[in-house]
C-alpha atoms as a PDB file:
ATOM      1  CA  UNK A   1       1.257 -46.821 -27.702  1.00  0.00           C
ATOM      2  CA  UNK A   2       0.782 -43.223 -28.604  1.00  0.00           C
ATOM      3  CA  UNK A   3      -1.753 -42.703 -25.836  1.00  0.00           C
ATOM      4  CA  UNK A   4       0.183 -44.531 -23.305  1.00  0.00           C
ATOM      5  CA  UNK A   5       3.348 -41.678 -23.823  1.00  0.00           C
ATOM      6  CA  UNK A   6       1.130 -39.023 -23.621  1.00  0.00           C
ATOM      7  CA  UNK A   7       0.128 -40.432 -20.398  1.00  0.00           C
ATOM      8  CA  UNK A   8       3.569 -40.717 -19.301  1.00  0.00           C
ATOM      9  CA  UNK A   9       4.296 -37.298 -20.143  1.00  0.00           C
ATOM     10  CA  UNK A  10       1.158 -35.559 -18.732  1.00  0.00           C
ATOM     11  CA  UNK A  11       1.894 -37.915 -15.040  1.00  0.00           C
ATOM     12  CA  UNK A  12       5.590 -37.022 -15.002  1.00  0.00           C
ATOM     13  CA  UNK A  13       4.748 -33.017 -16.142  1.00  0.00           C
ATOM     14  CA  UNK A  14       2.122 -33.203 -12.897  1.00  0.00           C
ATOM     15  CA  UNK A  15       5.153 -34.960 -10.713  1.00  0.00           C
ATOM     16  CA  UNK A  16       7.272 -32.491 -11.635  1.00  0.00           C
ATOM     17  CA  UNK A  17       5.319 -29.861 -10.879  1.00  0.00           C
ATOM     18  CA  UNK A  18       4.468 -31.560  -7.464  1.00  0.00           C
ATOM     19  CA  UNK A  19       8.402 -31.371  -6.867  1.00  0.00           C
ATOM     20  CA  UNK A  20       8.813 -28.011  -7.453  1.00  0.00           C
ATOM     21  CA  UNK A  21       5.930 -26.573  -5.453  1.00  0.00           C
ATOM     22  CA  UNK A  22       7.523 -28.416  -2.785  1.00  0.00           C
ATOM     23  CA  UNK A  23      11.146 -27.464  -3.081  1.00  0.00           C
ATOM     24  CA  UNK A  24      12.588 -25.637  -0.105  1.00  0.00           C
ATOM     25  CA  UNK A  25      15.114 -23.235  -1.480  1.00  0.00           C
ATOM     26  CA  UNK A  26      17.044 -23.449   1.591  1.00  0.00           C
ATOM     27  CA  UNK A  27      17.185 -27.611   1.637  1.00  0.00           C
ATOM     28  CA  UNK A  28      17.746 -27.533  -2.270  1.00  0.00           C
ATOM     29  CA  UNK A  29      20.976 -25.297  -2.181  1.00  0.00           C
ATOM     30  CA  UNK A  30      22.251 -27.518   1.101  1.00  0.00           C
ATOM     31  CA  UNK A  31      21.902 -30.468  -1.203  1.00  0.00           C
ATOM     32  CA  UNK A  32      23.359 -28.925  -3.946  1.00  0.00           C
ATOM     33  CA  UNK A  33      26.080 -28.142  -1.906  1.00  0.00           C
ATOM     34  CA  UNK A  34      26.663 -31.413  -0.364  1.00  0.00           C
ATOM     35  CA  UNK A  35      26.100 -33.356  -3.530  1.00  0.00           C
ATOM     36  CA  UNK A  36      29.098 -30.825  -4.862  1.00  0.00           C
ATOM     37  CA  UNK A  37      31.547 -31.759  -1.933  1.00  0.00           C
ATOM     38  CA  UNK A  38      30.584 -35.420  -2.252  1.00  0.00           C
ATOM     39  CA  UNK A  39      31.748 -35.162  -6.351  1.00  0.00           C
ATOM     40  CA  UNK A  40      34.648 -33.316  -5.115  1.00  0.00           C
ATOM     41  CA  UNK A  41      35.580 -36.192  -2.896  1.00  0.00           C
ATOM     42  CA  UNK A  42      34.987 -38.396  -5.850  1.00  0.00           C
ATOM     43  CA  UNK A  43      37.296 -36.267  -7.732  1.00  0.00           C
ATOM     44  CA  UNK A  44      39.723 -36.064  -5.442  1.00  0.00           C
ATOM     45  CA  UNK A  45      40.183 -40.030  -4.822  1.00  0.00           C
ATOM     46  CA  UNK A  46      40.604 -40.212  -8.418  1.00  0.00           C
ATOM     47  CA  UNK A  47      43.359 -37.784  -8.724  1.00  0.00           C
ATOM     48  CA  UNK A  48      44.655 -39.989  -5.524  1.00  0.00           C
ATOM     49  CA  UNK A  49      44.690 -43.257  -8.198  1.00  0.00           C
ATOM     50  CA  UNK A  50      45.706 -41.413 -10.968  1.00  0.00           C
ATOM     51  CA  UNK A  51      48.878 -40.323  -9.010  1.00  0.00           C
ATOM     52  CA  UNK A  52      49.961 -43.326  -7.923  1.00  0.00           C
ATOM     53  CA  UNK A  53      49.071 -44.677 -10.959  1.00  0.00           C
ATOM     54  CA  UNK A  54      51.365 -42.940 -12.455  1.00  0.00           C
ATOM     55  CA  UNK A  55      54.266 -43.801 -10.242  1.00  0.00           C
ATOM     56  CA  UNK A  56      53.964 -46.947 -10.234  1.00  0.00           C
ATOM     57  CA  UNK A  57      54.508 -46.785 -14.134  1.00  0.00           C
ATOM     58  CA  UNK A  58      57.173 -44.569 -13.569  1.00  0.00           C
ATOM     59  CA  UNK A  59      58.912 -46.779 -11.639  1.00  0.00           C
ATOM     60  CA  UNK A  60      58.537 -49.753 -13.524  1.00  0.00           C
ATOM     61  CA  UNK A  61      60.015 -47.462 -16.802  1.00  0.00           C
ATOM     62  CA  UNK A  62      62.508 -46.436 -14.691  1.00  0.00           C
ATOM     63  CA  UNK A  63      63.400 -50.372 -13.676  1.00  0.00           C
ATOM     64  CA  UNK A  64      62.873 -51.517 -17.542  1.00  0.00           C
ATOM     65  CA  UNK A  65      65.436 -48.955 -18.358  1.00  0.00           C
ATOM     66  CA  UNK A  66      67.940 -49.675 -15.744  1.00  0.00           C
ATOM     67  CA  UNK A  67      67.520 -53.294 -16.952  1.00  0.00           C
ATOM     68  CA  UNK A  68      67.849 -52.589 -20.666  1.00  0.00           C
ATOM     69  CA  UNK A  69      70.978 -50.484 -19.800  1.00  0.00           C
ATOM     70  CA  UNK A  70      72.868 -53.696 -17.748  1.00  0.00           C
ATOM     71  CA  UNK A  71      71.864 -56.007 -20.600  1.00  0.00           C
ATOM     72  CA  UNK A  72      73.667 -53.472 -22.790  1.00  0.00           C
ATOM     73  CA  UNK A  73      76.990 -53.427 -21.038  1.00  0.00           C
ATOM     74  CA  UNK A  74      76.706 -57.243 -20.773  1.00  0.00           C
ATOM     75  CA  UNK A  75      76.735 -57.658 -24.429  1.00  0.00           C
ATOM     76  CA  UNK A  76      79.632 -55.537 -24.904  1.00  0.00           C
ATOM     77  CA  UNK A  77      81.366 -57.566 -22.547  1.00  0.00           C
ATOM     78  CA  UNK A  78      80.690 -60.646 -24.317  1.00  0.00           C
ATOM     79  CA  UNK A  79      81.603 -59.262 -27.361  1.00  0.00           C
ATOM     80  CA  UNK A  80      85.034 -58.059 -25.514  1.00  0.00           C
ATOM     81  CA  UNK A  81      85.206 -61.641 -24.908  1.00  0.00           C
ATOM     82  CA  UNK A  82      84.644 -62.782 -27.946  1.00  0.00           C
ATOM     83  CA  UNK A  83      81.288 -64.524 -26.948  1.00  0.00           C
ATOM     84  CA  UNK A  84      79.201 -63.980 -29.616  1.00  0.00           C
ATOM     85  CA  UNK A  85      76.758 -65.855 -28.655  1.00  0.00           C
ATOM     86  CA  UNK A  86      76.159 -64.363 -24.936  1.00  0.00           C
ATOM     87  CA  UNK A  87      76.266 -61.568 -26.503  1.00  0.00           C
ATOM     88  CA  UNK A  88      73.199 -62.274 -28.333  1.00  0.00           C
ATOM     89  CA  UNK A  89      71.619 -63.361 -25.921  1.00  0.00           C
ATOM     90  CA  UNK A  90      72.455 -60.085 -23.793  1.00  0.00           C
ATOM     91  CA  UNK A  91      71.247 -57.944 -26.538  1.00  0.00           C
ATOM     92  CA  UNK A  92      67.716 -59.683 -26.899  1.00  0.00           C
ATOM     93  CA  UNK A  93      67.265 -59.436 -23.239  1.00  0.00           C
ATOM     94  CA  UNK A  94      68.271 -55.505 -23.864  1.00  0.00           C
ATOM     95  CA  UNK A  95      65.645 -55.015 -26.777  1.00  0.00           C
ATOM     96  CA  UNK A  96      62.761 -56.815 -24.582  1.00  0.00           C
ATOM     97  CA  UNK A  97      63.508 -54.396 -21.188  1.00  0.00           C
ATOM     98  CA  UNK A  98      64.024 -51.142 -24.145  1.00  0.00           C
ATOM     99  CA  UNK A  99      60.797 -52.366 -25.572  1.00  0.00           C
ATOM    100  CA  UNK A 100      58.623 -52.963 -22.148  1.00  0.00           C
ATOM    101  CA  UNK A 101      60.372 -49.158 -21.458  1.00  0.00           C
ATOM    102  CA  UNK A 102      59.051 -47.470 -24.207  1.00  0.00           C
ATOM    103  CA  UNK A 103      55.694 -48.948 -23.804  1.00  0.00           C
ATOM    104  CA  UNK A 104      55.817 -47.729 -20.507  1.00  0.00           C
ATOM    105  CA  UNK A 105      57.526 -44.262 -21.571  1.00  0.00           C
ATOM    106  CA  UNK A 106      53.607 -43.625 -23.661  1.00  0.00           C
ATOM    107  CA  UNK A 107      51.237 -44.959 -20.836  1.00  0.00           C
ATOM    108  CA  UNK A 108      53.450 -42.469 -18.480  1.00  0.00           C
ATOM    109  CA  UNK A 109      52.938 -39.370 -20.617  1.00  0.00           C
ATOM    110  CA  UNK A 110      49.508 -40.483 -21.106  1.00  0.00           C
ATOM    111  CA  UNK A 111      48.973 -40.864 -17.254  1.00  0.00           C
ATOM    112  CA  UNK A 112      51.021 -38.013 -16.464  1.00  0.00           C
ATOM    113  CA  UNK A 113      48.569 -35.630 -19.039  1.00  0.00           C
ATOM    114  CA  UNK A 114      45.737 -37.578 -17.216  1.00  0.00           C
ATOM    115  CA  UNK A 115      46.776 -36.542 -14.033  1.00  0.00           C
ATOM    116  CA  UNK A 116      47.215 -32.473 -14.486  1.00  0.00           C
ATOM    117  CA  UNK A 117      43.571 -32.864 -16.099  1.00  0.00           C
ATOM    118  CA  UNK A 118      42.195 -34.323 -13.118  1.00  0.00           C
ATOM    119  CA  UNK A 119      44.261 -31.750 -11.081  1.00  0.00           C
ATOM    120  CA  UNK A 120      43.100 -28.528 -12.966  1.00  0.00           C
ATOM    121  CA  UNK A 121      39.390 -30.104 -12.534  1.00  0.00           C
ATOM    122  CA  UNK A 122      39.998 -30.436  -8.548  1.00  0.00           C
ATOM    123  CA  UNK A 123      41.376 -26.950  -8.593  1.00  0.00           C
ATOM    124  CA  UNK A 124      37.670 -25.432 -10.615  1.00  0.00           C
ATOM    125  CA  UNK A 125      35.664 -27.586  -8.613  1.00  0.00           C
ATOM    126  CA  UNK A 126      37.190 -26.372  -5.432  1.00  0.00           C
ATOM    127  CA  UNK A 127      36.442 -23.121  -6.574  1.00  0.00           C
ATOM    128  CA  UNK A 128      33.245 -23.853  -8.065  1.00  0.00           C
ATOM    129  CA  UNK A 129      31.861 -25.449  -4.640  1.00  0.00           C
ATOM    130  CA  UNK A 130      33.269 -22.080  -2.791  1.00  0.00           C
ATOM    131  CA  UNK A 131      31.473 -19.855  -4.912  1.00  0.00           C
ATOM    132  CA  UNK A 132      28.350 -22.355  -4.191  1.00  0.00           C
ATOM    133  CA  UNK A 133      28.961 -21.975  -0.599  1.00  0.00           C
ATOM    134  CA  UNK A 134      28.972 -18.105  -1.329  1.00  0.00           C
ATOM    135  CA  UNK A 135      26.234 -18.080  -3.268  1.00  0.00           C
ATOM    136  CA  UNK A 136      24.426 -20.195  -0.779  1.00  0.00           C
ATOM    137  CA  UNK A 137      24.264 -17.767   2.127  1.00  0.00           C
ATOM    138  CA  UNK A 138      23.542 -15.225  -0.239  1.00  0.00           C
ATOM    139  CA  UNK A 139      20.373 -16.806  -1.848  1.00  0.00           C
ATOM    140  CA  UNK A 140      19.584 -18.391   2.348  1.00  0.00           C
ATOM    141  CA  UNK A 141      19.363 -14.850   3.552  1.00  0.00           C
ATOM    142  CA  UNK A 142      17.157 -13.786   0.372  1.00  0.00           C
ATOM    143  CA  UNK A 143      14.730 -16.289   0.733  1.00  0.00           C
ATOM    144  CA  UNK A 144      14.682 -15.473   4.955  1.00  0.00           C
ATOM    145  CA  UNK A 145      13.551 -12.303   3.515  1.00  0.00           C
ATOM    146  CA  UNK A 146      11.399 -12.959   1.307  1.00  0.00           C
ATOM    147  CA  UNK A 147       9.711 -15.353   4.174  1.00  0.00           C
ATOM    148  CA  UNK A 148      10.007 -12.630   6.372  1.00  0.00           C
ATOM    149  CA  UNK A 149       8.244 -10.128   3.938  1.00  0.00           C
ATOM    150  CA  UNK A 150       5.974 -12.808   3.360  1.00  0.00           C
ATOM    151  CA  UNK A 151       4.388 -13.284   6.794  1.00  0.00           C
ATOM    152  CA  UNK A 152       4.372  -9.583   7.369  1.00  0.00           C
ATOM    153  CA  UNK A 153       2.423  -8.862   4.597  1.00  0.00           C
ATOM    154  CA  UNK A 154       0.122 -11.971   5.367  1.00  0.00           C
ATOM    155  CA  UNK A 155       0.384 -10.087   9.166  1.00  0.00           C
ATOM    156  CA  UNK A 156      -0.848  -6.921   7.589  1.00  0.00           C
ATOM    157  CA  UNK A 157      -3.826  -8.354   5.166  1.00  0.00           C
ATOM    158  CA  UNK A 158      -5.140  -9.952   8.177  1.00  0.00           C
ATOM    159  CA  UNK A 159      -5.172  -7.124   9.949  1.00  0.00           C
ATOM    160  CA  UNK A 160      -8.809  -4.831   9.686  1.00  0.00           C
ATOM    161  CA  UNK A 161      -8.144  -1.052   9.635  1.00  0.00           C
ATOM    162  CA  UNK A 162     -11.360   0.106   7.789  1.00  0.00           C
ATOM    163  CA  UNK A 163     -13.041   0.068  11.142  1.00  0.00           C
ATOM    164  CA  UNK A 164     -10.363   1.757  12.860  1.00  0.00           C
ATOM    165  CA  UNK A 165     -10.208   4.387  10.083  1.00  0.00           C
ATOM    166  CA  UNK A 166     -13.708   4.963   9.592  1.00  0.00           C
ATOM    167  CA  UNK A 167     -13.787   6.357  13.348  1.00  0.00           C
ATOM    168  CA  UNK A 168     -10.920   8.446  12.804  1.00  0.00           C
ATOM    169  CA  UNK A 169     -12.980  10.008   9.696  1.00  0.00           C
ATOM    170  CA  UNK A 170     -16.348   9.900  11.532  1.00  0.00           C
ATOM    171  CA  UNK A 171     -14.464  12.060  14.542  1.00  0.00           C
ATOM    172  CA  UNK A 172     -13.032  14.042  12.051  1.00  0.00           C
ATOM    173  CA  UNK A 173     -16.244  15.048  10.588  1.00  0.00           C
ATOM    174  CA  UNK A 174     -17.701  15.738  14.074  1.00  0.00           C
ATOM    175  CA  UNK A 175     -14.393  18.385  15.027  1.00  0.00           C
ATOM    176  CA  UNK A 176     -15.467  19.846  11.955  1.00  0.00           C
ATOM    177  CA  UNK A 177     -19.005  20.033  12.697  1.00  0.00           C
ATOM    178  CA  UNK A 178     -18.453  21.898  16.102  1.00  0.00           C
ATOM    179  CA  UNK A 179     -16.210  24.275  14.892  1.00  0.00           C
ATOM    180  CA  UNK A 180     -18.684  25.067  12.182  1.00  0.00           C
ATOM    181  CA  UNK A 181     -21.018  25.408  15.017  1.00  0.00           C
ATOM    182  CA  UNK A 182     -18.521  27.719  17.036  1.00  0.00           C
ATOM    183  CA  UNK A 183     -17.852  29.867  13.957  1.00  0.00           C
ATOM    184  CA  UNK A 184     -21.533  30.624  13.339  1.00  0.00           C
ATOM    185  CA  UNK A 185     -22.237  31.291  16.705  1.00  0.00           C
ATOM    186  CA  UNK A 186     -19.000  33.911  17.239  1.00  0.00           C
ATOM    187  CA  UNK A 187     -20.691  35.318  13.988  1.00  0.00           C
ATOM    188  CA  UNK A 188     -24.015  35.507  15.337  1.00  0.00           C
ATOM    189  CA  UNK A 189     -22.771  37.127  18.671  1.00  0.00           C
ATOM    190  CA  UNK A 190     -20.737  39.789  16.870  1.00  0.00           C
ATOM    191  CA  UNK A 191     -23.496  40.579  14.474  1.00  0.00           C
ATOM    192  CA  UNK A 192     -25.984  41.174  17.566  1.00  0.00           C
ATOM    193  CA  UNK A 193     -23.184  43.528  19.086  1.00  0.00           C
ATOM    194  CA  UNK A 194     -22.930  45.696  15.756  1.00  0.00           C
ATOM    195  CA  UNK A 195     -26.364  46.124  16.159  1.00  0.00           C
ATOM    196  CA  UNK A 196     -26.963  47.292  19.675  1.00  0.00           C
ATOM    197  CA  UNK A 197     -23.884  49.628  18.890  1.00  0.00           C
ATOM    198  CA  UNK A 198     -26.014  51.039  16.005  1.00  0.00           C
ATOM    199  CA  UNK A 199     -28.957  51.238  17.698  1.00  0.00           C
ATOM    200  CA  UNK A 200     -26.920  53.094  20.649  1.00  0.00           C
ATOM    201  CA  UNK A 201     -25.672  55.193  18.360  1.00  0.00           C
ATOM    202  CA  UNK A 202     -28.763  56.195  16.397  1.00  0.00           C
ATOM    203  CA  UNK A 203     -30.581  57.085  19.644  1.00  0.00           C
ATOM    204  CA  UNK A 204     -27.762  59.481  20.468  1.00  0.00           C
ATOM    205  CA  UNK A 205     -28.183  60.946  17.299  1.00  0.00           C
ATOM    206  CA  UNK A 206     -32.047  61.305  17.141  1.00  0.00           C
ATOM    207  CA  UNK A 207     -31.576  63.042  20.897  1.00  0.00           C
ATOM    208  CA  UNK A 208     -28.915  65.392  19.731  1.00  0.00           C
ATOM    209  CA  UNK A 209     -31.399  65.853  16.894  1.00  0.00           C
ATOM    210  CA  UNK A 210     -34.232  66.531  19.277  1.00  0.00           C
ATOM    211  CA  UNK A 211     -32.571  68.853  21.411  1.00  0.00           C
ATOM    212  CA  UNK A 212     -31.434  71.101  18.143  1.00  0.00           C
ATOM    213  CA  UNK A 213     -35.111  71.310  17.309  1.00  0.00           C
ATOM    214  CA  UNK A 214     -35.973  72.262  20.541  1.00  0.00           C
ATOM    215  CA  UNK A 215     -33.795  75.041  20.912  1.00  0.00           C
ATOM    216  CA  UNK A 216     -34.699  76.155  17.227  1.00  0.00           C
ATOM    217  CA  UNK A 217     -37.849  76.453  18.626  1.00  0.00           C
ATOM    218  CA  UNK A 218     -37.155  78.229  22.137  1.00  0.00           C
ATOM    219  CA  UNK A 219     -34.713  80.736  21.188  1.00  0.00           C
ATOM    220  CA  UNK A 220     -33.378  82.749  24.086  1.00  0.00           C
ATOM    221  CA  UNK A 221     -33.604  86.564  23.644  1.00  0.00           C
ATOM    222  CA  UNK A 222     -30.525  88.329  23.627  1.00  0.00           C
ATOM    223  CA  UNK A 223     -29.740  90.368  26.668  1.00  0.00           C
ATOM    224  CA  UNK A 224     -29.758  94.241  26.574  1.00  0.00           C
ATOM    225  CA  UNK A 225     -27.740  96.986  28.117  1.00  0.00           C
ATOM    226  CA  UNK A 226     -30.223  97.324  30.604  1.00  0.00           C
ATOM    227  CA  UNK A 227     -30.667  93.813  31.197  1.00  0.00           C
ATOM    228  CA  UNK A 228     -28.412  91.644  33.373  1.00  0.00           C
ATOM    229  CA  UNK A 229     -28.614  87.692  33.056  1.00  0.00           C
ATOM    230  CA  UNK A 230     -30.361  86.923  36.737  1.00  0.00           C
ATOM    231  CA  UNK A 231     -33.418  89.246  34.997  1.00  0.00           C
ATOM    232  CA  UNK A 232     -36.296  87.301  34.259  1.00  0.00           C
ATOM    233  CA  UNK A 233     -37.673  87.724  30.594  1.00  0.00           C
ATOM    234  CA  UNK A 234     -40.630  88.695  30.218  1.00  0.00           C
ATOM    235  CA  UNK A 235     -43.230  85.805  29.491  1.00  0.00           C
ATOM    236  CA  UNK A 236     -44.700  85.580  25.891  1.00  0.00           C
ATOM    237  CA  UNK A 237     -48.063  85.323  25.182  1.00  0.00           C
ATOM    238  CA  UNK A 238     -49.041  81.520  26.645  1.00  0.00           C
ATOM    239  CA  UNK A 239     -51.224  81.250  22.966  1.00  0.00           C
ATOM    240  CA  UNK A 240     -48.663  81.428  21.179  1.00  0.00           C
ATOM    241  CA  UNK A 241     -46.127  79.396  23.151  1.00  0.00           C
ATOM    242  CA  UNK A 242     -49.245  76.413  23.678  1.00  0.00           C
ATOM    243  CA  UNK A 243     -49.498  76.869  19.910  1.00  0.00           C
ATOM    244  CA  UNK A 244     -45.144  76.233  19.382  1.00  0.00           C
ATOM    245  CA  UNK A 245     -45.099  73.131  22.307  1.00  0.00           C
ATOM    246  CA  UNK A 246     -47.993  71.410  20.201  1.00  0.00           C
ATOM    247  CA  UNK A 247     -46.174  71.826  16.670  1.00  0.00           C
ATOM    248  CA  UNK A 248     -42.993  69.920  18.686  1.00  0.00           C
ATOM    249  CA  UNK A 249     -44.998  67.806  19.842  1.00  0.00           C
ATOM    250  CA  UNK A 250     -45.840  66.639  16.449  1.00  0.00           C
ATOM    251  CA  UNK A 251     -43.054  67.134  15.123  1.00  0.00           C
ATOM    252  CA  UNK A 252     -41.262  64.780  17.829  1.00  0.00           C
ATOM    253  CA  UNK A 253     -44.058  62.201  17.651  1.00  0.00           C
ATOM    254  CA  UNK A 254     -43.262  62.129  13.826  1.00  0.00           C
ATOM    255  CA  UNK A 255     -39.565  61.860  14.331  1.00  0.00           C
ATOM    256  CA  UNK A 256     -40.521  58.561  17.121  1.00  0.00           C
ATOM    257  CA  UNK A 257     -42.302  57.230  14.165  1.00  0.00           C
ATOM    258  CA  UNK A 258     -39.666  57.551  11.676  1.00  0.00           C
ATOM    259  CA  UNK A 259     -37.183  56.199  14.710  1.00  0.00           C
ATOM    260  CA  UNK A 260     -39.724  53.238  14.721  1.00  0.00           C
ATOM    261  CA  UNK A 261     -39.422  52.734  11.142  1.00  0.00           C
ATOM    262  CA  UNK A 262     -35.366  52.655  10.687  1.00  0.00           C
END
């Protein structure tokens, strides 16, 4: 017996769970809803029977009471009369429409505190199945959502953007590359252009250099009173000047080396 409940338990615990996975949120509250409005028209036919329930008593107290009354002023006009008799008999018809009256006073109150109860619960279930209705379209349009937010994100894991990113960063790399390339070679070009500025320059120098020497070793005599500029000098002895233009010589061909060298 003890196996067969746990059976019974794990079977309706796996139906349940069945259920639940298969609940629509939206279908669940609509039948919530409608089960709500179909108690409420329950309720409502009830308070309908309740009411008339309760008139019907109250008119039959009413009619007991009007009867009990009559039966009353009947006796006392027997008595007047000096029936005695009718009179009794007027005065136990009184007591049975007093009794049936009173009776009928207690199942009215009862009925009529029956009655507001079933009213007041109309009234909370009226407002209970408007909040519902509230809370409804509420919890509808969050579950829309959360559909919504569902398929997108399905949308979006379905979608491959490795690839597509893995060229951007591929082309990326390759910009890069070329303007490392560009770089270097704007370097390169202005480096060569330093240099054939230098070299300009130290050529200039090594001439004005050369041409210093040369007139260190050619100086020209000075003029004398007698002597006017268009007057040739006289020539030195060609030994001597042979012996200077081959000391240049060397000199300069020392100075090309040492050009050579720098």
């Amino acid at each position: 017996m003890g196996f067969l409940d746990r059976l019974g338990r794990v079977v309706k615990a796996n139906l349940n769970d069945m259920v639940s996975k298969a609940e629509d949120p939206e279908k669940v509250l609509e039948q919530a809803v409608q089960d709500m409005g179909e108690n409420l028209v329950q309720l409502r036919q009830s308070v309908a029977r309740a009411i008339a329930a309760q008139k019907k008593t109250e008119q039959q107290y009413n009619k007991n009471q009007i009867e009990a009354t009559n039966w009353q002023k009947r006796a006392e006009l027997a008595i007047g009369k000096g029936d005695e008799a009718l009179a009794r008999e007027a005065l136990v018809r009184k007591k049975t429409f007093a009794d049936t009256a009173a009776t009928l006073q207690q199942q009215l109150a009862q009925q009529t505190q029956q009655v507001d109860t079933l009213k007041e619960n109309l009234i909370a279930l009226e407002s209970k199945i408007q909040e519902a209705k509230t809370k409804k379209d509420m919890l509808k349009a969050r579950a829309n959502a959360a559909k919504a937010n569902a398929q997108l994100q399905n949308t979006m894991n379905n979608i491959d953007t490795s690839s597509a990113m893995g060229a951007f960063e591929r082309m990326e790399d390759k910009i890069m590359e070329l303007e490392a390339q560009s770089e270097s070679i704007n370097v390169l070009g202005s480096s060569n252009l330093e240099q054939q500025f230098a070299a300009l320059e130290a050529s200039s120098s090594v001439d004005d250099e050369l041409a210093m020497l040369k007139a260190a070793q050619n100086p020209t005599p000075a003029l004398t009173g007698t002597e006017t500029a268009d007057t040739p000098s006289e020539p030195q002895d060609s030994t001597a000047a042979e012996a200077d233009f081959s000391e240049v010589d060397a000199e300069l061909e020392a100075l090309r080396a040492q050009m050579k060298n720098i």
